[in-house]
Protein backbone atom coordinates (compact mmCIF):
# COMPACT_ATOMS: atom_id res chain seq x y z
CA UNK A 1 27.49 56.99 78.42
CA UNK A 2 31.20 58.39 78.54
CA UNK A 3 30.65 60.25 74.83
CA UNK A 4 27.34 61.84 76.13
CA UNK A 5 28.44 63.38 79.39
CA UNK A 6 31.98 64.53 77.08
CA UNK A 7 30.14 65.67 74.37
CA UNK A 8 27.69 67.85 76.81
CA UNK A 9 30.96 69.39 78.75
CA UNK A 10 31.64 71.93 75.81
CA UNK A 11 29.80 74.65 76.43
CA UNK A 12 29.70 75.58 72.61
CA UNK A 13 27.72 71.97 72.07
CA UNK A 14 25.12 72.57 75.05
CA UNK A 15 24.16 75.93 73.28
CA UNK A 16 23.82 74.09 70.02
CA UNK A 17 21.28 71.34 71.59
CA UNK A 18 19.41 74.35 73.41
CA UNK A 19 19.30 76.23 70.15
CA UNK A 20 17.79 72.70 68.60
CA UNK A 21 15.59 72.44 71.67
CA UNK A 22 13.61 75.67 70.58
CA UNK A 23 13.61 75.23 66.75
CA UNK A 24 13.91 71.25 65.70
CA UNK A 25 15.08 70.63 61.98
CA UNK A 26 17.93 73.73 61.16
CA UNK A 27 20.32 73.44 58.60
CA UNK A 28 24.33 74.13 59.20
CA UNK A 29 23.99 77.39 57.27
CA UNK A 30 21.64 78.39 60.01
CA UNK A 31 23.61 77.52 62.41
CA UNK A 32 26.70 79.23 60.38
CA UNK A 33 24.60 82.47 60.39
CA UNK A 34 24.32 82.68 64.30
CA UNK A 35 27.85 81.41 65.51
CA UNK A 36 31.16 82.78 65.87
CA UNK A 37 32.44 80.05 64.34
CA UNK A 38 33.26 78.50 60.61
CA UNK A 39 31.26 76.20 59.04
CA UNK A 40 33.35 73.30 59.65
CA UNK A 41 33.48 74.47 63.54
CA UNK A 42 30.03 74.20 63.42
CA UNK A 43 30.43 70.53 61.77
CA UNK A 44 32.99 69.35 64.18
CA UNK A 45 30.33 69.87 67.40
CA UNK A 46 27.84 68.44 65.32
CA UNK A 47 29.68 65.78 64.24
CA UNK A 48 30.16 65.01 68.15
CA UNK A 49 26.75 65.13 69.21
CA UNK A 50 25.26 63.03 66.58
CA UNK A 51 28.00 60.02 67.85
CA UNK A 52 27.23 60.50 71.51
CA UNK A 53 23.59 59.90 69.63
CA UNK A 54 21.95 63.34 70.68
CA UNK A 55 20.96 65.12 67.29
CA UNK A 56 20.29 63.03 64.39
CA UNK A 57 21.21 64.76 60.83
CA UNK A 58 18.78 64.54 57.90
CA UNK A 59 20.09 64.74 54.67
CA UNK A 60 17.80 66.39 51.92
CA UNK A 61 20.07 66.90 48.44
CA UNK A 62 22.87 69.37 48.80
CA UNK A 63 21.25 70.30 52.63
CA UNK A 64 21.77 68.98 56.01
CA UNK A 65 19.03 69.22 58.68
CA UNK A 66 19.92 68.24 62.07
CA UNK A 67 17.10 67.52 64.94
C-alpha cells in the first residue's frame, strides 16, 4: 500500500495515470511527444507506477503500450 500512495505523491505520475485515464493503451513515444521530459524521464515514472501495480505495460515488438 506504501508504493501506491508514494508513487501517486509525484505530481508528474498523477498526470500520467489521468492522461491514461482518458486514452488507455499509449506508447512512451506518445507520452515523449506531450512531456517536458526525456524519454527515460518518462520511463522512470512509468517504471514506478507499474511496481506500485497501477499501469500494466504491453509489449508489442520494438513498442511499449502501457494501460
Amino acid at each position: 500500500m506504501d508504493a501506491v500512495f508514494r508513487s501517486l505523491a509525484d505530481p508528474t505520475r498523477r498526470s500520467l495515470l489521468d492522461e491514461l485515464f482518458e486514452r488507455d493503451g499509449q506508447t512512451l513515444s506518445a507520452f515523449e511527444a506531450r512531456l517536458p521530459m526525456t524519454r527515460f524521464g518518462v520511463m522512470k515514472h512509468l517504471r514506478v507506477l507499474e511496481e506500485a501495480g497501477l499501469v500494466v505495460t504491453r509489449r508489442r515488438g520494438r513498442e511499449n503500450s502501457t494501460s
